[in-house]
PDB file of N, CA and C in Angstrom:
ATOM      1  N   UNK A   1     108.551 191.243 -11.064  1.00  0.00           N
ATOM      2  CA  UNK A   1     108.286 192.040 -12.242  1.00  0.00           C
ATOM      3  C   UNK A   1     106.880 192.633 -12.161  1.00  0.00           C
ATOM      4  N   UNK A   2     106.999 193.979 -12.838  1.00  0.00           N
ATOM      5  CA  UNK A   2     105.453 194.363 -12.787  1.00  0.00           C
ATOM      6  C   UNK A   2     104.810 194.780 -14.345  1.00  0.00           C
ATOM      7  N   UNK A   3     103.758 194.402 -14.042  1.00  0.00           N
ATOM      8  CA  UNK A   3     103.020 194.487 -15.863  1.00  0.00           C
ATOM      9  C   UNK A   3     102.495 195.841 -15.985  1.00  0.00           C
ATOM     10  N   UNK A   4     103.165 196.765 -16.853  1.00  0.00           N
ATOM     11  CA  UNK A   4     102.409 197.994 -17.267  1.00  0.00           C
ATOM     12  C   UNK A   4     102.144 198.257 -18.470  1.00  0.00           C
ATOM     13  N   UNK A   5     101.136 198.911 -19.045  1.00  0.00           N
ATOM     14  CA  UNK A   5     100.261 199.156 -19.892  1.00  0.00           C
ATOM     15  C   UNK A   5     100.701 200.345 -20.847  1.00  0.00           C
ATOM     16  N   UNK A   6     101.376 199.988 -22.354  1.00  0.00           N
ATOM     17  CA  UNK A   6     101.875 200.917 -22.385  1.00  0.00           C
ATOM     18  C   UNK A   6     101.136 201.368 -24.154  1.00  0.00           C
ATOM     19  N   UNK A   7     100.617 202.263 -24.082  1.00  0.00           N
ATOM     20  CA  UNK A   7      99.876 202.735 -25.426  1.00  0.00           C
ATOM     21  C   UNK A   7     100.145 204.282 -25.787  1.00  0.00           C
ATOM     22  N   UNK A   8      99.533 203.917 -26.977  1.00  0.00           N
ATOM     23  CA  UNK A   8      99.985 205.107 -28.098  1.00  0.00           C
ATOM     24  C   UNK A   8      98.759 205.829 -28.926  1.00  0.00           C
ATOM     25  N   UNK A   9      98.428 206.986 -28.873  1.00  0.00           N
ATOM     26  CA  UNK A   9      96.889 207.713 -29.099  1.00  0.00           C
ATOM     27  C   UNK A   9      97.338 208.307 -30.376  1.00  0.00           C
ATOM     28  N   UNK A  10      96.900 208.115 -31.699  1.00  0.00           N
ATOM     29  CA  UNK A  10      97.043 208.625 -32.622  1.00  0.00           C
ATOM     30  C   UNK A  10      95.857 207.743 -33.710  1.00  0.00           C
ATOM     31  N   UNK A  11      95.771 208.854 -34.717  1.00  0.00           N
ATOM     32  CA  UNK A  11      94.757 208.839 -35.962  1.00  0.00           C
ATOM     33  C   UNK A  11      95.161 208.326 -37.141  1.00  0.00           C
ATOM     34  N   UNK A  12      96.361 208.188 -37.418  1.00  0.00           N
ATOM     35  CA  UNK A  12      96.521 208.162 -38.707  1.00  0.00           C
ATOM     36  C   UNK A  12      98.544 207.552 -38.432  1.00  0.00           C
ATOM     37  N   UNK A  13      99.201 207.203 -39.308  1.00  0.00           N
ATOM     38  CA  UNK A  13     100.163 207.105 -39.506  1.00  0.00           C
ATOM     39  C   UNK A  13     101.173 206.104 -39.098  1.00  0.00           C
ATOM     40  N   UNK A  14     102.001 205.580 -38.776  1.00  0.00           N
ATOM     41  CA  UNK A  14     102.551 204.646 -38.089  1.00  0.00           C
ATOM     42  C   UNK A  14     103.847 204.941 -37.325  1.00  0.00           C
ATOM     43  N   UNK A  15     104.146 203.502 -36.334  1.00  0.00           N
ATOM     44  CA  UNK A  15     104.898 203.992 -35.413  1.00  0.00           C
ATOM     45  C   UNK A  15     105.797 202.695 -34.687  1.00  0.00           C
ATOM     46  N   UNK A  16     106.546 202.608 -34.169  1.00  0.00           N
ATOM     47  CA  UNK A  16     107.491 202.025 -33.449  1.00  0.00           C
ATOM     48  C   UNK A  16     108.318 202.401 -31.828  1.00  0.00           C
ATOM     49  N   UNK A  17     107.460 201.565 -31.331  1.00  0.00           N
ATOM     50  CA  UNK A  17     107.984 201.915 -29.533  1.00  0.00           C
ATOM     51  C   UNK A  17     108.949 201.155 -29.012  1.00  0.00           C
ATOM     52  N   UNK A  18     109.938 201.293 -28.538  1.00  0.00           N
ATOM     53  CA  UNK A  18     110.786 200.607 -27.453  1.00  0.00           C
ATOM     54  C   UNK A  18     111.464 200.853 -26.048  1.00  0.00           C
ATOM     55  N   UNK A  19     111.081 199.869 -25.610  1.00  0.00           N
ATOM     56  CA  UNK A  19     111.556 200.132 -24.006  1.00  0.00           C
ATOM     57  C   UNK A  19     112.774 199.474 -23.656  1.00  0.00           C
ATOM     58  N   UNK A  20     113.272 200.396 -23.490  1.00  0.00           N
ATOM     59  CA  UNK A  20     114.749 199.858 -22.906  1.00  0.00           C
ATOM     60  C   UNK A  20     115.194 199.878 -21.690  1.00  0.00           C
ATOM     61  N   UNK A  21     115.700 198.199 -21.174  1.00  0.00           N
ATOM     62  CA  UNK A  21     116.344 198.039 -20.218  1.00  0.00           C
ATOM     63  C   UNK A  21     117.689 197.985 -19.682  1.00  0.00           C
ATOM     64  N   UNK A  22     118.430 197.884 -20.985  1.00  0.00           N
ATOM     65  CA  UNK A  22     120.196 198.222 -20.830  1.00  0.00           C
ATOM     66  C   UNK A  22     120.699 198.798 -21.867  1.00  0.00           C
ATOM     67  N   UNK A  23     121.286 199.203 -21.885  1.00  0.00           N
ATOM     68  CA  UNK A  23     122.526 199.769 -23.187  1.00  0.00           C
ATOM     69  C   UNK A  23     122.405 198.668 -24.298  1.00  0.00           C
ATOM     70  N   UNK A  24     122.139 197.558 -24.111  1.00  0.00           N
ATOM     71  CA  UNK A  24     122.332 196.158 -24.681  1.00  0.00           C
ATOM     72  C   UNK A  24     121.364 195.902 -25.219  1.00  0.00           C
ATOM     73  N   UNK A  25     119.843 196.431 -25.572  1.00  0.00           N
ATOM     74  CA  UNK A  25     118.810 196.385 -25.559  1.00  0.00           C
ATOM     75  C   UNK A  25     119.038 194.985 -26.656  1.00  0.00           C
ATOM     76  N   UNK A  26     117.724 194.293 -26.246  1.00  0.00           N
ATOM     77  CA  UNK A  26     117.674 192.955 -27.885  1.00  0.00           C
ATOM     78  C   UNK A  26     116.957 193.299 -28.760  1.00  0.00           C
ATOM     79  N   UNK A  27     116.529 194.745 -29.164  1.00  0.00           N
ATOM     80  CA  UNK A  27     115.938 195.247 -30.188  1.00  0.00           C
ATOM     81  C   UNK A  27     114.947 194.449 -30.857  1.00  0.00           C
ATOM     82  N   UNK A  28     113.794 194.439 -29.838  1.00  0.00           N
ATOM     83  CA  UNK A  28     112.403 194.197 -30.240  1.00  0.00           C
ATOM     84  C   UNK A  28     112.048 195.252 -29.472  1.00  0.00           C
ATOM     85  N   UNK A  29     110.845 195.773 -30.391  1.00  0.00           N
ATOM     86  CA  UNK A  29     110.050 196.875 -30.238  1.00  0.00           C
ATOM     87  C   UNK A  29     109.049 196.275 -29.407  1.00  0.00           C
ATOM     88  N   UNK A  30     108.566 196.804 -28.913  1.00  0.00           N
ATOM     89  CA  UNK A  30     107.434 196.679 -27.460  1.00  0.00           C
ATOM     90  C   UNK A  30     106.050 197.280 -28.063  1.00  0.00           C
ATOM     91  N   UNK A  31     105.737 198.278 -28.894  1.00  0.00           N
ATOM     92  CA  UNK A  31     104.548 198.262 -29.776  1.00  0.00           C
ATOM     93  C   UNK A  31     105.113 199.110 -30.552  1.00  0.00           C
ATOM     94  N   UNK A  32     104.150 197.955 -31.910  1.00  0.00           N
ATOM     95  CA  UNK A  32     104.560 198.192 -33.326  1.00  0.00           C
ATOM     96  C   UNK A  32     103.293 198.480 -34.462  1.00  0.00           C
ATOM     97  N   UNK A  33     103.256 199.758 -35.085  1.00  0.00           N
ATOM     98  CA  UNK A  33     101.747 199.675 -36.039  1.00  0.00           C
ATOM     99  C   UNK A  33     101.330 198.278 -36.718  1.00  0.00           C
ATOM    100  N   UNK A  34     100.470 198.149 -36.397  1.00  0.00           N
ATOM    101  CA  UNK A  34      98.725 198.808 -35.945  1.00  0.00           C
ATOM    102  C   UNK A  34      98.555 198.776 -34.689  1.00  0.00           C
ATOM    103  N   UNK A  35      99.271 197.908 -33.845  1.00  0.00           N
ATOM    104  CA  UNK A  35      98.490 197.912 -32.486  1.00  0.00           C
ATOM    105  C   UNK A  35      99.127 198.981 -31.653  1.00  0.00           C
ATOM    106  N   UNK A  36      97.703 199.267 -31.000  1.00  0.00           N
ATOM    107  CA  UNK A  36      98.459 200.633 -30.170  1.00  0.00           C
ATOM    108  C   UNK A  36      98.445 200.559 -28.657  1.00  0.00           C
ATOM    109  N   UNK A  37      98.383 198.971 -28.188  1.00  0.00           N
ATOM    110  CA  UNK A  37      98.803 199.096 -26.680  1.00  0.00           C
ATOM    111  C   UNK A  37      99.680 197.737 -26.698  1.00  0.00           C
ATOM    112  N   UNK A  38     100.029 197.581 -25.792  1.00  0.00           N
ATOM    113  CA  UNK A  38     101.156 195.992 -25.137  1.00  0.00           C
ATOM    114  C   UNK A  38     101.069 196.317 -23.680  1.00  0.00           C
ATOM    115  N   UNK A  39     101.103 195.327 -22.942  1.00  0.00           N
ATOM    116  CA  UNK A  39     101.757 195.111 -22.304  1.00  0.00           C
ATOM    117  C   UNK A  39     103.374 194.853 -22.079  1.00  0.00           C
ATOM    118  N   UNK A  40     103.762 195.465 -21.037  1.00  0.00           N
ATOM    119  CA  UNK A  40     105.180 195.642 -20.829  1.00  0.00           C
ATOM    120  C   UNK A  40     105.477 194.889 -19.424  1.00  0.00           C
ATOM    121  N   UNK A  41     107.147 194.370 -19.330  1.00  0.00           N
ATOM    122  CA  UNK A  41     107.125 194.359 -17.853  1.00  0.00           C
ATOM    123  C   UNK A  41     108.468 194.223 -17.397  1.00  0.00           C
ATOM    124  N   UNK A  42     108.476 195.089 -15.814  1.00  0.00           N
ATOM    125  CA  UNK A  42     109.358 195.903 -15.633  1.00  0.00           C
ATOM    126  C   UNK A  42     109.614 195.867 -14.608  1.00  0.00           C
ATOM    127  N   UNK A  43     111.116 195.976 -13.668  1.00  0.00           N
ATOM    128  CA  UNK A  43     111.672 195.588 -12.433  1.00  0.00           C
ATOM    129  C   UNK A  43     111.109 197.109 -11.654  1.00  0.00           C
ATOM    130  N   UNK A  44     110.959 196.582 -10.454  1.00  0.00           N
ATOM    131  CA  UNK A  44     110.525 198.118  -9.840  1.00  0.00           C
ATOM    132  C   UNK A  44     111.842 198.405  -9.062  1.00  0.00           C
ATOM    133  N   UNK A  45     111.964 199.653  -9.118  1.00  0.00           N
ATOM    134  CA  UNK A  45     113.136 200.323  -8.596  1.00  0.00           C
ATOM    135  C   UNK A  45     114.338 200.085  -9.856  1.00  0.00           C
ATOM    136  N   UNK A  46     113.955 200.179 -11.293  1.00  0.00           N
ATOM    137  CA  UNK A  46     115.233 200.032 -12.490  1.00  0.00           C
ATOM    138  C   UNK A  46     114.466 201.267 -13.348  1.00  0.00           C
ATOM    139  N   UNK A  47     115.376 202.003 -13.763  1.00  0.00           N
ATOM    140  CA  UNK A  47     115.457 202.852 -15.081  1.00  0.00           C
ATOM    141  C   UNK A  47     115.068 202.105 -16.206  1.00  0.00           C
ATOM    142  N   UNK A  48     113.930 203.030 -16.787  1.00  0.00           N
ATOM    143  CA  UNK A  48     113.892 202.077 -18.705  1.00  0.00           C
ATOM    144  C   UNK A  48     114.038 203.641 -18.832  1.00  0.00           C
ATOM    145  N   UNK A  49     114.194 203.153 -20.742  1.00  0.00           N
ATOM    146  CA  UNK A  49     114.224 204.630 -21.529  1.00  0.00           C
ATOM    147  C   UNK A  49     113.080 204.023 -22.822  1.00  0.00           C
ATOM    148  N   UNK A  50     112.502 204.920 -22.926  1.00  0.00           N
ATOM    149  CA  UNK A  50     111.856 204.805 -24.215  1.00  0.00           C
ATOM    150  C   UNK A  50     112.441 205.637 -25.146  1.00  0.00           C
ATOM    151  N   UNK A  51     112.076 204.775 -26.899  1.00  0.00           N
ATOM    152  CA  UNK A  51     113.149 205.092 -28.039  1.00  0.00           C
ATOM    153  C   UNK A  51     111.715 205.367 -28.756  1.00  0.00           C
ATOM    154  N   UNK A  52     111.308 206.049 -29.619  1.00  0.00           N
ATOM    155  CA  UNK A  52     109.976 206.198 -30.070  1.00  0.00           C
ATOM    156  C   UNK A  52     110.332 207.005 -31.634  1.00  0.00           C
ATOM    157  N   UNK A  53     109.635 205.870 -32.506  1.00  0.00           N
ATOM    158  CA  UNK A  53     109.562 206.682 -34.153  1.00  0.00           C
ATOM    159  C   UNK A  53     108.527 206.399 -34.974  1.00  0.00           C
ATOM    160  N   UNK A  54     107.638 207.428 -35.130  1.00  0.00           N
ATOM    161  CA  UNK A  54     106.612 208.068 -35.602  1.00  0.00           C
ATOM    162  C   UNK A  54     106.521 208.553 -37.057  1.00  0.00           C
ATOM    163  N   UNK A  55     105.911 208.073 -37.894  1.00  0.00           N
ATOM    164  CA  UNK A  55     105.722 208.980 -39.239  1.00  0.00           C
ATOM    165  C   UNK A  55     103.961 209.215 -39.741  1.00  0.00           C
ATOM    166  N   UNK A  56     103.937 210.062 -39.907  1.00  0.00           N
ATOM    167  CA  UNK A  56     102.316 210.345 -39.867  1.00  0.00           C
ATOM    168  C   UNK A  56     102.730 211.851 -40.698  1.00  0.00           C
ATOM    169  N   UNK A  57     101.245 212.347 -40.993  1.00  0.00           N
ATOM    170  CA  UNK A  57     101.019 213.961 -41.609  1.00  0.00           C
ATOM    171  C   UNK A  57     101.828 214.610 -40.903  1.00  0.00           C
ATOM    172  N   UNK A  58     102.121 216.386 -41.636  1.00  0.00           N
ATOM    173  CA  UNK A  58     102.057 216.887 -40.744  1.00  0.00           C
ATOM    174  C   UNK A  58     101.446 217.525 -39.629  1.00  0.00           C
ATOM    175  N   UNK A  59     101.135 217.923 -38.375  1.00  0.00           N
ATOM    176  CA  UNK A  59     100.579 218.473 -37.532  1.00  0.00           C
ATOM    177  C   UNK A  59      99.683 216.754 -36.983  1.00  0.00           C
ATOM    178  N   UNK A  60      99.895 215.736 -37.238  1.00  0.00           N
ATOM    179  CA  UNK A  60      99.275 215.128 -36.555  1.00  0.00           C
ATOM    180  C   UNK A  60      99.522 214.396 -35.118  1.00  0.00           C
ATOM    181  N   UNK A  61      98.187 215.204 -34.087  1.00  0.00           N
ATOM    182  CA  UNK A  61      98.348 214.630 -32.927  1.00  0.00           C
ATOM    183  C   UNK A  61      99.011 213.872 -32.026  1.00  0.00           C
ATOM    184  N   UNK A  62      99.726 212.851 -30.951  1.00  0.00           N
ATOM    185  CA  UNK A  62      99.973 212.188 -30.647  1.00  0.00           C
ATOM    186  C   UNK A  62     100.391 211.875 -29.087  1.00  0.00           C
ATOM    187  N   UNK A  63      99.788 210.886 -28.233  1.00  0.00           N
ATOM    188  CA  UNK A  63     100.132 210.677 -26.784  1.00  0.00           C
ATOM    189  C   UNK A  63     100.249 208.980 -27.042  1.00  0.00           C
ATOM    190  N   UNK A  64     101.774 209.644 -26.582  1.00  0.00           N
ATOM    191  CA  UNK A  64     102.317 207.793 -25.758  1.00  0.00           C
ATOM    192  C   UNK A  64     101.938 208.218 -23.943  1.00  0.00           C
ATOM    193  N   UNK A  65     101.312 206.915 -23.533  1.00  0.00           N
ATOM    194  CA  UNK A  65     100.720 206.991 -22.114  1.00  0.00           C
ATOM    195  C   UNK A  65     101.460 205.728 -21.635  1.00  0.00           C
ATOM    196  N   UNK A  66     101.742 205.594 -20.414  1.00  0.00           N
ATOM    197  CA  UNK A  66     102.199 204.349 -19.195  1.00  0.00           C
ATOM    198  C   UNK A  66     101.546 204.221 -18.360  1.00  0.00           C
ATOM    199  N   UNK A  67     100.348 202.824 -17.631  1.00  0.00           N
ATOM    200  CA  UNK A  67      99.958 203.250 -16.698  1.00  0.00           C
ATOM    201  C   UNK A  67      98.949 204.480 -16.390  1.00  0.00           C
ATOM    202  N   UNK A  68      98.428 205.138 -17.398  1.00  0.00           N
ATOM    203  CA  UNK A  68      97.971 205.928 -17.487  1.00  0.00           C
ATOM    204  C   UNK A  68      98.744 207.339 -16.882  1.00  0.00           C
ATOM    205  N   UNK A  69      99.792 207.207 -17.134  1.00  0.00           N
ATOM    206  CA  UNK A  69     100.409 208.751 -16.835  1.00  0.00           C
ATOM    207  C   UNK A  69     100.894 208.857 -18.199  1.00  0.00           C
ATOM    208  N   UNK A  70     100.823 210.282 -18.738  1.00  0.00           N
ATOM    209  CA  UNK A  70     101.050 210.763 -20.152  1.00  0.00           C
ATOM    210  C   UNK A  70     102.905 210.949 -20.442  1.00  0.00           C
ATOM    211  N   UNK A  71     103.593 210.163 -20.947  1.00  0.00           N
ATOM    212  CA  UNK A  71     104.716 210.475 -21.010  1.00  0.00           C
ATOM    213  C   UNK A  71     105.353 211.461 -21.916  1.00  0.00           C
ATOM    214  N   UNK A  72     104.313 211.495 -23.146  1.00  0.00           N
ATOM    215  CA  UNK A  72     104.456 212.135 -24.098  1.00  0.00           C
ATOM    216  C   UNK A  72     103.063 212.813 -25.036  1.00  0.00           C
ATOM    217  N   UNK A  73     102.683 213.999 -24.905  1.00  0.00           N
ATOM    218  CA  UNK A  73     101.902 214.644 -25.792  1.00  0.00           C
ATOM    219  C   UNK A  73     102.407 215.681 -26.611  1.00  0.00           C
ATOM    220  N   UNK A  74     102.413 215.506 -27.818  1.00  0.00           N
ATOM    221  CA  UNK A  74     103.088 215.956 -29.067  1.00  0.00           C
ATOM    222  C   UNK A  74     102.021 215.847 -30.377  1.00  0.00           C
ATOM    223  N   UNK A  75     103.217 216.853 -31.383  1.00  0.00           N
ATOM    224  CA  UNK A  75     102.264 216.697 -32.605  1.00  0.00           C
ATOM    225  C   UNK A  75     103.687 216.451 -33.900  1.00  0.00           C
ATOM    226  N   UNK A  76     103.010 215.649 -35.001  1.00  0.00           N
ATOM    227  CA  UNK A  76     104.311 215.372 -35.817  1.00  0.00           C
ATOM    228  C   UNK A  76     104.644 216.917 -36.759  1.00  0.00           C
ATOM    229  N   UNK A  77     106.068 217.258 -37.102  1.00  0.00           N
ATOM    230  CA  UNK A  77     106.295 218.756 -37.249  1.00  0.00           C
ATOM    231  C   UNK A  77     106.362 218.219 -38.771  1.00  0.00           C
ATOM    232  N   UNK A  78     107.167 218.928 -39.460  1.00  0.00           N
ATOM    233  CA  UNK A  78     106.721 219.092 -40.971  1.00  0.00           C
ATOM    234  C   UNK A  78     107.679 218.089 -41.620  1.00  0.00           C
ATOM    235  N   UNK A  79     108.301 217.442 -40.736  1.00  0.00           N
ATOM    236  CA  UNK A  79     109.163 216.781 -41.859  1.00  0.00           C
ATOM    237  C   UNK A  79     108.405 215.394 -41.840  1.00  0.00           C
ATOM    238  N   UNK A  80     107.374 215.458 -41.063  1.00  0.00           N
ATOM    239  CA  UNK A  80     106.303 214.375 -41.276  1.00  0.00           C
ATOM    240  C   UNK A  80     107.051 213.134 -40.339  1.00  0.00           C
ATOM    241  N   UNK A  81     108.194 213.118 -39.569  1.00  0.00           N
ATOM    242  CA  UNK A  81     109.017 211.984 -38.837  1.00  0.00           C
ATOM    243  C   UNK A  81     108.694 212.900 -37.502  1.00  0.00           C
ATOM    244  N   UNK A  82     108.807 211.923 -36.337  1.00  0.00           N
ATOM    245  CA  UNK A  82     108.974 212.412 -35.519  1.00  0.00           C
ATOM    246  C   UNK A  82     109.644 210.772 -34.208  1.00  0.00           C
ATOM    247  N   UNK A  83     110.747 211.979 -33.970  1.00  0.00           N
ATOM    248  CA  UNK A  83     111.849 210.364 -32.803  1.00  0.00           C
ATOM    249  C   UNK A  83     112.166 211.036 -31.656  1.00  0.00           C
ATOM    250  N   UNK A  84     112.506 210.186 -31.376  1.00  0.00           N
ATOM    251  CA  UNK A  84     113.016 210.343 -29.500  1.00  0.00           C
ATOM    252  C   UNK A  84     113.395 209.669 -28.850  1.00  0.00           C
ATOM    253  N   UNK A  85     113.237 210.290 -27.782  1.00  0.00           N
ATOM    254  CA  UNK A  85     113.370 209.159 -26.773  1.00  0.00           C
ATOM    255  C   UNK A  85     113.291 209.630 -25.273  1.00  0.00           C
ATOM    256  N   UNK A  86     112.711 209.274 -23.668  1.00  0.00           N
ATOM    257  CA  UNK A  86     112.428 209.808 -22.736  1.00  0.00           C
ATOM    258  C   UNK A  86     112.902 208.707 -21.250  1.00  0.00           C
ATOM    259  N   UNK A  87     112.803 208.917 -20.281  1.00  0.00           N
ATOM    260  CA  UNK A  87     113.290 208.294 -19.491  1.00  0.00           C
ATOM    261  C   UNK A  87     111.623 208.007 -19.003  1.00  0.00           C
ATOM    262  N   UNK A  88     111.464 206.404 -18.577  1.00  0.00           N
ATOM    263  CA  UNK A  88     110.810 206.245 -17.604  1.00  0.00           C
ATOM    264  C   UNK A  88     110.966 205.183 -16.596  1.00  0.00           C
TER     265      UNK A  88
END
């Protein structure tokens, strides 16, 4: 297994991260407001997906980072929510 570093750059608002390893996920969030980093850890050579939900102002800022590569730089749009989800 390998330990990666997985954080979230924002000012204001709150949020909920999850990394998923199967379809089956056991639905615990991997970082949860206030804290904005965890450690994660992860088979090398396996697919995760990240599930990500955000509520903050509108227009406010936001980078989820791994490892220091940026997976996500965004800003929250007007309905003040912002979700997803991305492969890493």
């Amino acid at each position: 297994m390998l330990e990666k570093h997985l954080s979230i750059e924002i000012t204001k608002g709150t949020w909920m991260l999850d990394v998923v390893a199967e379809r089956n996920d056991d639905g615990v969030y991997d970082l949860v407001y206030p804290k904005k980093e965890a450690t994660i850890h992860v088979k090398e050579d396996h697919m995760y997906g990240l599930e990500y939900n955000i509520s903050a102002p509108e227009g406010t800022p936001f980078k989820i980072v791994l490892d220091g590569e940026m997976l996500l730089d965004s800003q929250v749009d007007h309905t003040g929510i912002c979700r997803g989800s991305c492969v890493i």
